[in-house]
Protein backbone atom coordinates (compact mmCIF):
# COMPACT_ATOMS: atom_id res chain seq x y z
CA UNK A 1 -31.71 -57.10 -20.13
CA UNK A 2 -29.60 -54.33 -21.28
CA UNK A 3 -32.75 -52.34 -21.67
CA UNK A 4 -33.37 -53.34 -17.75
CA UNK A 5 -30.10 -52.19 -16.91
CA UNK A 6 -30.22 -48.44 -18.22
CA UNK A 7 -33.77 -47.87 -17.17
CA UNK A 8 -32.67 -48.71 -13.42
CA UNK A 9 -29.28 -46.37 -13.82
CA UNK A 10 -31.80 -43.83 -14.57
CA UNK A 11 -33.85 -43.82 -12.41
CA UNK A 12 -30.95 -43.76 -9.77
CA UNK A 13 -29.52 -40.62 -11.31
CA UNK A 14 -33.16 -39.71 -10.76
CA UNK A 15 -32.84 -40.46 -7.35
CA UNK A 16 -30.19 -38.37 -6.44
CA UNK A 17 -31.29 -35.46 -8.09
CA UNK A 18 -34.03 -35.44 -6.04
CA UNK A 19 -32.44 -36.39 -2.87
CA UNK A 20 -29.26 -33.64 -3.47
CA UNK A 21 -26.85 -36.29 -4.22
CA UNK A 22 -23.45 -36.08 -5.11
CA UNK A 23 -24.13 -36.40 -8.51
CA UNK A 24 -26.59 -33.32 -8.60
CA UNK A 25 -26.06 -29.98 -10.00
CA UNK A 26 -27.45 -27.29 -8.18
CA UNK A 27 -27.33 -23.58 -8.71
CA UNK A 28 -26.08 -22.48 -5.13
CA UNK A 29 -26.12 -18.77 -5.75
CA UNK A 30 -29.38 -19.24 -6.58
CA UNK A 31 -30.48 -20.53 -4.11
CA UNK A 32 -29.33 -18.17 -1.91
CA UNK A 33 -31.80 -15.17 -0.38
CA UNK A 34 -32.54 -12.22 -1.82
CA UNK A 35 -30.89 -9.92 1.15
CA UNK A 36 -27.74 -12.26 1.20
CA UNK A 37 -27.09 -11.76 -2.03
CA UNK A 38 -27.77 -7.83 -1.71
CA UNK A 39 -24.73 -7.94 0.70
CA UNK A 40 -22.30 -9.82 -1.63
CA UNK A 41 -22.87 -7.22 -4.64
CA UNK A 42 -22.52 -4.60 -1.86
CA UNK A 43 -18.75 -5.40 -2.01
CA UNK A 44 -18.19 -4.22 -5.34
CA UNK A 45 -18.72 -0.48 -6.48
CA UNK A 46 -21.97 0.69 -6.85
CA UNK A 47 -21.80 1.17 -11.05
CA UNK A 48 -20.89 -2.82 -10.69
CA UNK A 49 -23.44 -3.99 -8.13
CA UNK A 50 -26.68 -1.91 -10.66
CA UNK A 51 -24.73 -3.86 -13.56
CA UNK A 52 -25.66 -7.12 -12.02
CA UNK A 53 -29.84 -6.48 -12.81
CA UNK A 54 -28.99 -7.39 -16.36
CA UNK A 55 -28.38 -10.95 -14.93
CA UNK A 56 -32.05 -12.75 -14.88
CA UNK A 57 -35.24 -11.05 -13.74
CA UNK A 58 -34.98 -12.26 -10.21
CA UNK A 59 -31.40 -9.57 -10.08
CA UNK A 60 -33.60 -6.85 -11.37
CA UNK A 61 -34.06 -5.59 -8.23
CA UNK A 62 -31.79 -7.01 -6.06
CA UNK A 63 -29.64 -4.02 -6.06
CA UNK A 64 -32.24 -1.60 -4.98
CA UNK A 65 -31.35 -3.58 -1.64
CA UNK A 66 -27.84 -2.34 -0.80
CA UNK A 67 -25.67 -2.65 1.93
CA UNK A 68 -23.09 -0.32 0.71
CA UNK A 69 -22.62 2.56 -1.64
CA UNK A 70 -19.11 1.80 -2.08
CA UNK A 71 -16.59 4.07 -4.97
CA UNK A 72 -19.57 5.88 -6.49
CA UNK A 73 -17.63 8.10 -9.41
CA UNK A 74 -21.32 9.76 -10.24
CA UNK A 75 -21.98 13.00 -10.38
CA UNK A 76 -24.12 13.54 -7.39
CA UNK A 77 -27.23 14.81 -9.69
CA UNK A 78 -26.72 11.49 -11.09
CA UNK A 79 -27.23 9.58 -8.40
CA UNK A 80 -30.21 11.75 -6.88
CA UNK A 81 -31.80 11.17 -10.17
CA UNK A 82 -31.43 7.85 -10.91
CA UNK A 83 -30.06 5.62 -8.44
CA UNK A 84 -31.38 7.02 -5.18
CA UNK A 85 -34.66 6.86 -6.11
CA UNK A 86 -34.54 3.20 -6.34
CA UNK A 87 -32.79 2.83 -3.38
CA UNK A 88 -34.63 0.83 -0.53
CA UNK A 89 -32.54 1.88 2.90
CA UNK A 90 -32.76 -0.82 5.46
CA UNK A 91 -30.93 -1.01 8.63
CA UNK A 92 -28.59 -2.75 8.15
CA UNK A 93 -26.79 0.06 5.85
CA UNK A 94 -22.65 0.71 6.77
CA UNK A 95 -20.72 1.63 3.66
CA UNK A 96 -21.14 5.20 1.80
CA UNK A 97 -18.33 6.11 -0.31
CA UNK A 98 -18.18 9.17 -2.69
CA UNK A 99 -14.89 8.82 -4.17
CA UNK A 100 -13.54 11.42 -7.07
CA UNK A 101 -17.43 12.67 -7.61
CA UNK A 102 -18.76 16.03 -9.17
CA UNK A 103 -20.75 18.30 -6.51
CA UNK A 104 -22.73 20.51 -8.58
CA UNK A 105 -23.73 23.37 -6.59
CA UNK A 106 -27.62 22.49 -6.82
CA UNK A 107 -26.90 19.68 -5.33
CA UNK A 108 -25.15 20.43 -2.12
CA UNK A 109 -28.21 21.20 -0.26
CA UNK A 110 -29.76 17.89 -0.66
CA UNK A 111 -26.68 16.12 -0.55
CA UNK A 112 -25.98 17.53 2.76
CA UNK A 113 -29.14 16.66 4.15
CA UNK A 114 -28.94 13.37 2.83
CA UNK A 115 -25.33 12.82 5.09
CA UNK A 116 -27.35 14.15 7.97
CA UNK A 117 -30.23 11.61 7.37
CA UNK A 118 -27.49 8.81 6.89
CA UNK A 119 -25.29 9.87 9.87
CA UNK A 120 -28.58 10.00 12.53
CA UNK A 121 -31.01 6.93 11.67
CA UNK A 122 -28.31 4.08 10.20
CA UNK A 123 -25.52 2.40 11.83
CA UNK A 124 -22.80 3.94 9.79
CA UNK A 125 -19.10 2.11 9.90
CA UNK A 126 -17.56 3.49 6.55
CA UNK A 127 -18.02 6.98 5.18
CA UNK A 128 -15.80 8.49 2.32
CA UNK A 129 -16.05 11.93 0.63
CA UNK A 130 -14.09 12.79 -2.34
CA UNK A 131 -15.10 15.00 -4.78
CA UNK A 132 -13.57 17.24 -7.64
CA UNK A 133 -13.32 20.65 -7.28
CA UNK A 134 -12.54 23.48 -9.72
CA UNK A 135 -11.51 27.10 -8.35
CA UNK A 136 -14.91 28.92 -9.00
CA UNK A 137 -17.20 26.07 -7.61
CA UNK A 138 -18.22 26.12 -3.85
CA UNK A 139 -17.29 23.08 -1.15
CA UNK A 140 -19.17 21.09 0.45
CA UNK A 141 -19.49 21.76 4.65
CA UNK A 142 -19.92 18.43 6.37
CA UNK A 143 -22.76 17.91 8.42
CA UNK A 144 -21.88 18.58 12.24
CA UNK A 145 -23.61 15.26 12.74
CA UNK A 146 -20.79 13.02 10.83
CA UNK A 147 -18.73 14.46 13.44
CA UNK A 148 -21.02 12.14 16.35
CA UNK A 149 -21.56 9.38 14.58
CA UNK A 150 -20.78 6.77 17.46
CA UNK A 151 -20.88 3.40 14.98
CA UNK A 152 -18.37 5.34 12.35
CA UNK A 153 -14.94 3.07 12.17
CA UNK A 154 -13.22 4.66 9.09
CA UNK A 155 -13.87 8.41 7.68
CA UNK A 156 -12.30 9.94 4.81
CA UNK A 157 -12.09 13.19 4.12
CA UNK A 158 -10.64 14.19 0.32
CA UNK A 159 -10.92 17.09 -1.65
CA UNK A 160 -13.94 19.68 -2.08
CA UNK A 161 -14.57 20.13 1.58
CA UNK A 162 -14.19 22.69 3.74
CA UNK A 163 -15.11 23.00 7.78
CA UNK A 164 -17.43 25.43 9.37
CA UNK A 165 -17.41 23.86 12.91
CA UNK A 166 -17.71 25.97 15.92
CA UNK A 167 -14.52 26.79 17.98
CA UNK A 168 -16.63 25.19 21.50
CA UNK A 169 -18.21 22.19 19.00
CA UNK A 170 -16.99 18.77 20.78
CA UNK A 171 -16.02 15.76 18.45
CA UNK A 172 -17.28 12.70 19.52
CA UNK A 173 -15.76 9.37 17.46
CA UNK A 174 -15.45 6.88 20.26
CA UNK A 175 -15.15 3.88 17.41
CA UNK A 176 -13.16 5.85 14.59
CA UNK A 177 -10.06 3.24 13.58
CA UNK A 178 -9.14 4.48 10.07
CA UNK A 179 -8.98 8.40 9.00
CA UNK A 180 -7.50 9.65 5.88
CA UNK A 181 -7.49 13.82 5.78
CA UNK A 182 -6.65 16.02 3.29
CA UNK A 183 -4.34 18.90 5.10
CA UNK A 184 -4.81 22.53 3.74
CA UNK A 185 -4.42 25.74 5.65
CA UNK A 186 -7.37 25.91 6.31
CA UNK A 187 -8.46 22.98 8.34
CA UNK A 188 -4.78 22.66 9.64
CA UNK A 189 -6.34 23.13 14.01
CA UNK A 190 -9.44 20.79 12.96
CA UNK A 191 -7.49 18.05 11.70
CA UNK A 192 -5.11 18.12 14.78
CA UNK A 193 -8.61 18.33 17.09
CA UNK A 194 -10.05 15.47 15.38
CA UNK A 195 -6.97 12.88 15.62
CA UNK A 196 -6.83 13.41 19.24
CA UNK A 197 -10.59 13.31 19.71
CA UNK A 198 -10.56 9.91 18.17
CA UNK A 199 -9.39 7.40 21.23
CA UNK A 200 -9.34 4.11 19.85
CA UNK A 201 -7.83 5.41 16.62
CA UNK A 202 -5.11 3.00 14.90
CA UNK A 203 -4.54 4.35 11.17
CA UNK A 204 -3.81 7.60 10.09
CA UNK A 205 -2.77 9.26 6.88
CA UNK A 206 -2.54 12.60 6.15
CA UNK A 207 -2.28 14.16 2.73
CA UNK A 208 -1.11 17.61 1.73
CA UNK A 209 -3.97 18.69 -0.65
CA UNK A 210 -3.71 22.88 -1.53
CA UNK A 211 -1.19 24.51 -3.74
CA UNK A 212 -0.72 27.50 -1.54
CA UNK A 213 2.98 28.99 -0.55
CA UNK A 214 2.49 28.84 3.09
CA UNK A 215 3.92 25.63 5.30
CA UNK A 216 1.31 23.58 7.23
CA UNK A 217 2.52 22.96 11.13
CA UNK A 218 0.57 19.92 12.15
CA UNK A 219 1.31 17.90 15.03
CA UNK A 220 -0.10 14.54 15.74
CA UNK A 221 -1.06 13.20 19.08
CA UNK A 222 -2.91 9.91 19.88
CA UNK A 223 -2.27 7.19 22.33
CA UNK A 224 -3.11 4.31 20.33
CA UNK A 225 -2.24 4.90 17.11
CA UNK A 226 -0.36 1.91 14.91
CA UNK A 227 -0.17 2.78 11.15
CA UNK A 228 0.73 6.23 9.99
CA UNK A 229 1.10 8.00 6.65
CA UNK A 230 2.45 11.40 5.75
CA UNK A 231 2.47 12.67 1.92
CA UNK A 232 2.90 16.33 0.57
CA UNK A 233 3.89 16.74 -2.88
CA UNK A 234 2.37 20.76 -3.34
CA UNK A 235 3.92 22.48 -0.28
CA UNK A 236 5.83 22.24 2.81
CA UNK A 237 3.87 20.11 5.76
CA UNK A 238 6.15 20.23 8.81
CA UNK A 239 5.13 17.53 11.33
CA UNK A 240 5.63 16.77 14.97
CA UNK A 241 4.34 13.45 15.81
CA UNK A 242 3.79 11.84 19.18
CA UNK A 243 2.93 8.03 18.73
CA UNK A 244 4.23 6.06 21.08
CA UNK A 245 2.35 2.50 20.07
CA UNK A 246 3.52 3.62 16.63
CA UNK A 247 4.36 -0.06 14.57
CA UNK A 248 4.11 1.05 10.77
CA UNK A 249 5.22 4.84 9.45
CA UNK A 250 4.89 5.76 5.63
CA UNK A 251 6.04 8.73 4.57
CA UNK A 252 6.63 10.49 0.87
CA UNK A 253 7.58 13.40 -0.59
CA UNK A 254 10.56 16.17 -1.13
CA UNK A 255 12.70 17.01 1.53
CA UNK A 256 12.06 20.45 0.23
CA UNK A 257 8.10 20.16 0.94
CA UNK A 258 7.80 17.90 4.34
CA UNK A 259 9.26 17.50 7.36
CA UNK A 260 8.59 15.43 10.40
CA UNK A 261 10.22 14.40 13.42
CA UNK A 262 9.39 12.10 16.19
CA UNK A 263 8.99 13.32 19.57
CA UNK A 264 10.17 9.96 21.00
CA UNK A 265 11.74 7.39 19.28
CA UNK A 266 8.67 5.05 18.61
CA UNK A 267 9.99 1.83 20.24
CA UNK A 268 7.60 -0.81 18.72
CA UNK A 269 8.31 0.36 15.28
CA UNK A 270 8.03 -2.58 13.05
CA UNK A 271 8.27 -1.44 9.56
CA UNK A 272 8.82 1.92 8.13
CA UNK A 273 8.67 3.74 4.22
CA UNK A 274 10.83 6.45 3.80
CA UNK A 275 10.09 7.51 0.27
CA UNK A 276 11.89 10.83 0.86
CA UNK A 277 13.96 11.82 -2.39
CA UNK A 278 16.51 14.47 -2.68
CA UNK A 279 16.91 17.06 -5.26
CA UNK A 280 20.11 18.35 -4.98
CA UNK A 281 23.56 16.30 -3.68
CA UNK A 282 23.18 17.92 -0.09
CA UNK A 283 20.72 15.96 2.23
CA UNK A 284 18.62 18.26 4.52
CA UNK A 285 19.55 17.34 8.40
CA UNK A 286 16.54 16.62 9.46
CA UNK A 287 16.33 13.45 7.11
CA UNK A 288 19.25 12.09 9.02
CA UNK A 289 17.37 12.70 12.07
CA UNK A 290 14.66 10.77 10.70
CA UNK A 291 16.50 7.92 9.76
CA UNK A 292 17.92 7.98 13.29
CA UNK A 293 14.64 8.00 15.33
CA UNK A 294 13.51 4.74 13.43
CA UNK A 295 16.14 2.70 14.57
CA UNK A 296 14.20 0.24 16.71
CA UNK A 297 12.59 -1.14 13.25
CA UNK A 298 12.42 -4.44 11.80
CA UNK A 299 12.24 -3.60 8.61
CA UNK A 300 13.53 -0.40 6.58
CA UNK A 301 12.28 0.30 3.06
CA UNK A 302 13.63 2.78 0.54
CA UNK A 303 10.84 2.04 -2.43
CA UNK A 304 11.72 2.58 -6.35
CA UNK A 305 13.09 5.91 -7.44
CA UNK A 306 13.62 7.03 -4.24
CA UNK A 307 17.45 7.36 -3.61
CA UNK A 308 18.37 6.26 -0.02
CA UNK A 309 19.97 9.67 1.71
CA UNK A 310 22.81 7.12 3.66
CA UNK A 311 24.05 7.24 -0.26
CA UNK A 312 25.42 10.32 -0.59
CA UNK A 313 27.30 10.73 2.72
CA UNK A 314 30.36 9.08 4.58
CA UNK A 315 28.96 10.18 7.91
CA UNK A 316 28.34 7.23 10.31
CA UNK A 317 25.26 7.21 12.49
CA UNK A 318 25.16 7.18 16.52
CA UNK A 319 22.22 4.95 16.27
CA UNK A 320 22.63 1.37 15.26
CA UNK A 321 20.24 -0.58 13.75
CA UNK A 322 20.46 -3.91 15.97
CA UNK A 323 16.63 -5.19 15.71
CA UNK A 324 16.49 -4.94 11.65
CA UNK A 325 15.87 -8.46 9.40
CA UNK A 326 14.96 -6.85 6.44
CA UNK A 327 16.30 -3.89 4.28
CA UNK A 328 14.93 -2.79 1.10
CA UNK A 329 17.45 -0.39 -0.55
CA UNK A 330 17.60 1.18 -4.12
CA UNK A 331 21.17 1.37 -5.99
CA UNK A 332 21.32 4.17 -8.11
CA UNK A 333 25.26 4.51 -8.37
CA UNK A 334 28.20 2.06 -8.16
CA UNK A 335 29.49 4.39 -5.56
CA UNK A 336 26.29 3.90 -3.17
CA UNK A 337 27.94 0.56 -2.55
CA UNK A 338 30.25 1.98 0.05
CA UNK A 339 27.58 3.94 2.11
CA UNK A 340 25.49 0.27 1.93
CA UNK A 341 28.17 -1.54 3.52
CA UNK A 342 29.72 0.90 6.46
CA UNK A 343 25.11 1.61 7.43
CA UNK A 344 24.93 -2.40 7.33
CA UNK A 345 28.04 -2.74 9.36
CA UNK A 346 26.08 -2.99 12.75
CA UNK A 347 22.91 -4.55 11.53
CA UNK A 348 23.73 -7.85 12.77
CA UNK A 349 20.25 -9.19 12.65
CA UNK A 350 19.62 -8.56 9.03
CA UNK A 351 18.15 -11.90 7.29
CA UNK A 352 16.82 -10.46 4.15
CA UNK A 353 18.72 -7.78 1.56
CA UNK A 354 16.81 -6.47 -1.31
CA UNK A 355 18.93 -4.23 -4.21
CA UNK A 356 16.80 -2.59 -6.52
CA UNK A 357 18.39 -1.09 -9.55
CA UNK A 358 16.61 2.47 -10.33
CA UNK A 359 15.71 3.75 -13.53
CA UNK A 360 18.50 3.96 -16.89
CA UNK A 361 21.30 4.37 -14.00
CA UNK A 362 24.58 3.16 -14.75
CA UNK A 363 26.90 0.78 -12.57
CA UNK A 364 29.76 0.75 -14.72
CA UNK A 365 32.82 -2.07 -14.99
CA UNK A 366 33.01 -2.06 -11.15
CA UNK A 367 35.40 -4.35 -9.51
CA UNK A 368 33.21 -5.17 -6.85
CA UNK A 369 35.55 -7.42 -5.07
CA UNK A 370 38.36 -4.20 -4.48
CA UNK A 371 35.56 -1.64 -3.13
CA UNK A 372 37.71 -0.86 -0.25
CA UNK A 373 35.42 -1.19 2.82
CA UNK A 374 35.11 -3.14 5.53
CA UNK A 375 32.69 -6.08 5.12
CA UNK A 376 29.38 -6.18 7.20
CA UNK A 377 29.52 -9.80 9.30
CA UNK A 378 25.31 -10.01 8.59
CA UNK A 379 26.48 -10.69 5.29
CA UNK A 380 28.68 -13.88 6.61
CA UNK A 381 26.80 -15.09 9.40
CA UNK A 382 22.62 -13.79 9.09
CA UNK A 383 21.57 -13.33 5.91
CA UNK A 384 19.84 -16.18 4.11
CA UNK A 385 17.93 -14.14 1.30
CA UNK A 386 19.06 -11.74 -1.44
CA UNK A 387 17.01 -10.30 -4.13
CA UNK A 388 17.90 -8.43 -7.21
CA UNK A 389 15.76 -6.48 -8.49
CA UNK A 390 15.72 -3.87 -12.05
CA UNK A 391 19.21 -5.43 -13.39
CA UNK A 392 19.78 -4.84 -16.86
CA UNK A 393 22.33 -7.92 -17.44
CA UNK A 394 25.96 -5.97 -17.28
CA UNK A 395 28.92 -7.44 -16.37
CA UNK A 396 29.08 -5.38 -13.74
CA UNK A 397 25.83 -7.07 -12.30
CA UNK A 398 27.19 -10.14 -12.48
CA UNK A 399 30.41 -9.07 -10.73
CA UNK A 400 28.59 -8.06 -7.59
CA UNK A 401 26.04 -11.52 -7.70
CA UNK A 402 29.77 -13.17 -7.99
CA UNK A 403 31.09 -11.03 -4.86
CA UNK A 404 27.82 -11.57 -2.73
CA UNK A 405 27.97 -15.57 -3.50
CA UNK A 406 31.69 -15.60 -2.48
CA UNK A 407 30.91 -13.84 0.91
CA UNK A 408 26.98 -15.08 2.17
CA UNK A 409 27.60 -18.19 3.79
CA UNK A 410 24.52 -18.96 5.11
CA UNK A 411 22.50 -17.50 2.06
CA UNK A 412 19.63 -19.52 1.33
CA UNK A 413 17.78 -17.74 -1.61
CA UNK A 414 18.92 -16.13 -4.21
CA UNK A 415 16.62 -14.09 -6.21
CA UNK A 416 17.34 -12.40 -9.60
CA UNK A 417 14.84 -10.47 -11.52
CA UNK A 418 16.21 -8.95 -14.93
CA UNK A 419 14.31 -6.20 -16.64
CA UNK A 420 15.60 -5.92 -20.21
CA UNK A 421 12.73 -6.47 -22.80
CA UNK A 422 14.85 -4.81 -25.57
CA UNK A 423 17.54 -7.48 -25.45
CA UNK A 424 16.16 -10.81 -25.06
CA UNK A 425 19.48 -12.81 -26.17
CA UNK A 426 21.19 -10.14 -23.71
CA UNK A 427 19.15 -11.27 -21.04
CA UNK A 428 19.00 -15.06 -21.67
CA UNK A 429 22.89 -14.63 -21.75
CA UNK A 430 23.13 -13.20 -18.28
CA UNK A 431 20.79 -15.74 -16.75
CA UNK A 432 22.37 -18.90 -18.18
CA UNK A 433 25.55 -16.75 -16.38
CA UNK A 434 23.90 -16.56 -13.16
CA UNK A 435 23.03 -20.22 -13.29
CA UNK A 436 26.72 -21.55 -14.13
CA UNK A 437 27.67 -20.30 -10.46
CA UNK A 438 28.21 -23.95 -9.89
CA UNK A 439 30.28 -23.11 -6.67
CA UNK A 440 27.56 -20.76 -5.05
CA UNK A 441 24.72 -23.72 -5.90
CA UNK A 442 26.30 -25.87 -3.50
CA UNK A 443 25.38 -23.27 -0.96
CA UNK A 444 22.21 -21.82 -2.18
CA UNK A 445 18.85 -24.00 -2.34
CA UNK A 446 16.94 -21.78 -4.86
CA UNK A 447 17.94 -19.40 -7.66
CA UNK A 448 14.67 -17.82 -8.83
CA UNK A 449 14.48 -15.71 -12.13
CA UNK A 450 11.56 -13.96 -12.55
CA UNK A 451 11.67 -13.55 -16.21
CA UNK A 452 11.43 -17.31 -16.94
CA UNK A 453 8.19 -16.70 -17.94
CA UNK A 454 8.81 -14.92 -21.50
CA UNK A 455 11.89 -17.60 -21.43
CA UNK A 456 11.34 -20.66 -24.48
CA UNK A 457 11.27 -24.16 -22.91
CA UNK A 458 14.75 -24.72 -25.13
CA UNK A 459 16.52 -21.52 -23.66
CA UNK A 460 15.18 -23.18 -20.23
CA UNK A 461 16.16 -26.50 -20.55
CA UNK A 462 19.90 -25.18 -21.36
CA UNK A 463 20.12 -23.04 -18.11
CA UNK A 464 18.78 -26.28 -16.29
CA UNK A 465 21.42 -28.09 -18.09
CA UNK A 466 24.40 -25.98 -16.16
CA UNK A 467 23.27 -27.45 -13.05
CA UNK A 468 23.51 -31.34 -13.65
């Protein structure tokens, strides 16, 4: 009977094998067609998506049937010699990337008519050109053709390039979203005709690429644009932008190399990056004047290393900051605390407050309770989130998380990151510290520590202990 009994469980099992049951195992990649799956390696680069033929002997070939030639860091002999060969163009075709590539000089010629080919006959929606360039080697001219390429949606332009267009030539880009350029002097008038003969254009960033002594005037013009990044680290890049539909700027660099300025203040301005250091203790004006023209935004962020230029001056601003939740500010000094509190003094929509701690700076035994300002009411009445950020467990640190607790009402989060890997009993010290604020817990929900992680369960258990 037993006997009876396993025979008909296996023939069940049987039975739903066959029928695709829940208790059968199929390969579903597998299973999958051949030009499906030629779209899924597409995604990855192109060294990647020729690595997959070592799979089975059904992915031998599947490659050959790309989508997209996306990152290819080949020289472009390389790829004429071996992968292009192999290489079985269909229609459907939309990604061609050539990111940080060698151009041999023999190669230009074909390359160039390749782009051509590429630009007339496929559907093109992604092309990217990057290649490395030495001082005695030529650049490559782009193809006037990738200029009219009415399917294209996002161009970059990188190093190794240069532009031979005629004066009279008319760009046509009528789908062009995304353009990244790298600015030198001499493609300084192309670059400003091609972002204004892009209409529907929505992300822009432009890069300052040669090492040459003369400044770059570039001024930017388009109706539609949303997202906008400006970067010179080589040499001064002065621009004059015109975005009214503006929502996200970026911008990095020296105050000594770049410049811009806003020909209206952008009023849908939702989040801006002002990584704009200083070098010396005086802050050029026209930084102030940037700071100023963003003041409709929502959030303001001063990223690592970059010191905030509100920092080293007592001078109030005329513009107020009314619409901003979220700040993102870097400490470097006990005495930016001043300058923090008189710029958040009209921010009375602030929510969020993030402190970052830069580099090996030093705080000091500041008595951050007697700083001698006048307290922001955003601190009292708005903010429900504060995150610290770099702290190297001082007493000093815990002084100001004591003088924030005593003054955030409403504060609902509370988020401490310490970054001292030298000092572990240091650093479990000033977190069992932070969690013995038994008066603050009453008013804070969660205190997160984000280097519980390298924590032992024992060292955790006796913080959690503080809080019973």
């Amino acid at each position: 009977m037993d006997d009876g009994r396993e025979r008909s469980k296996t023939r069940r099992i049987h039975k739903d094998h066959n029928n695709g049951g829940a208790n059968s195992e199929r390969d579903r990649l597998s299973s999958l067609p051949d030009p499906i799956l030629a779209d899924i390696i597409s995604l990855l680069p192109i060294t990647f998506a020729v690595s997959s033929a070592v799979l089975s002997r059904r992915w031998l070939c599947i490659w050959t049937q790309l989508t997209a030639i996306r990152h290819c860091t080949l020289s472009i002999q390389n790829f004429f010699n071996l992968l292009y060969p192999r290489l079985i163009f269909s229609s459907e075709i939309v990604v061609v990337e050539f990111y940080d590539s060698f151009l041999p000089p023999s190669a230009i010629a074909a390359f160039r008519s390749w782009v051509v080919q590429v630009c007339h006959h496929l559907p093109m929606k992604e092309i990217g050109l990057d290649f490395k360039h030495h001082g005695c080697s030529p650049l490559l001219s782009p193809p006037s053709s990738l200029f009219r390429c009415k399917s294209l949606k996002s161009l970059v332009l990188g190093k190794g390039l240069r532009y031979e267009l005629l004066d009279n030539f008319e760009i046509r880009l009528p789908s062009l979203r995304k353009l990244y350029i790298g600015l030198c002097s001499d493609n300084r008038s192309f670059t400003q005709k091609l972002v204004m003969s892009c209409p529907v254009l929505e992300a822009l960033w432009v890069s300052g690429l040669s090492s040459d002594a003369h400044s770059l005037y570039i001024q930017i013009t388009t109706k539609n644009l949303k997202r906008l990044r400006l970067s010179s680290m080589r040499h001064d890049l002065i621009a004059r932008i015109d975005t009214p539909k503006l929502e996200h700027f970026h911008v990095e660099g020296s105050p000594r190399l770049l410049k811009c300025y806003f020909a209206k203040p952008p009023r849908f301005l939702v989040e801006a990056k002002l990584f704009v250091g200083s070098e010396a203790n005086a802050v050029p004006s026209w930084t102030w004047e940037l700071l100023e023209s963003v003041y409709r935004v929502k959030t303001l962020s001063f990223p690592c290393e970059i010191l905030p230029p509100f920092c080293y001056t007592t001078v109030i601003h005329e513009k107020v900051f009314h619409s901003l939740t979220k700040l993102k500010i870097e400490l470097k000094f006990s005495n930016c605390w001043i300058p923090l509190m008189r710029f958040l003094l009209d921010c009375f929509s602030l929510q969020e407050l993030v402190i970052r701690r830069s580099g090996q700076s030093k705080w000091g035994d500041l008595n951050w309770s007697q700083i001698g300002c006048r307290l922001p009411i955003c601190l009292s009445t708005n903010v429900k989130s504060i995150r610290m950020q770099n702290l190297r467990g001082e007493k000093s640190e815990l002084g100001l998380i004591s003088f924030l607790l005593s003054i955030a009402n409403v504060l609902e989060t509370l988020d401490v990151s310490v970054v001292d890997t030298e000092n572990k009993g240091k650093e479990l010290g000033f977190l069992g510290h932070c969690w013995c604020f038994l008066e603050a817990l009453r008013i804070v929900r969660l205190i997160s520590l984000a280097n519980t992680a390298d924590m032992k369960t024992k060292d955790l258990d006796a913080c959690i202990e503080c809080l019973s």
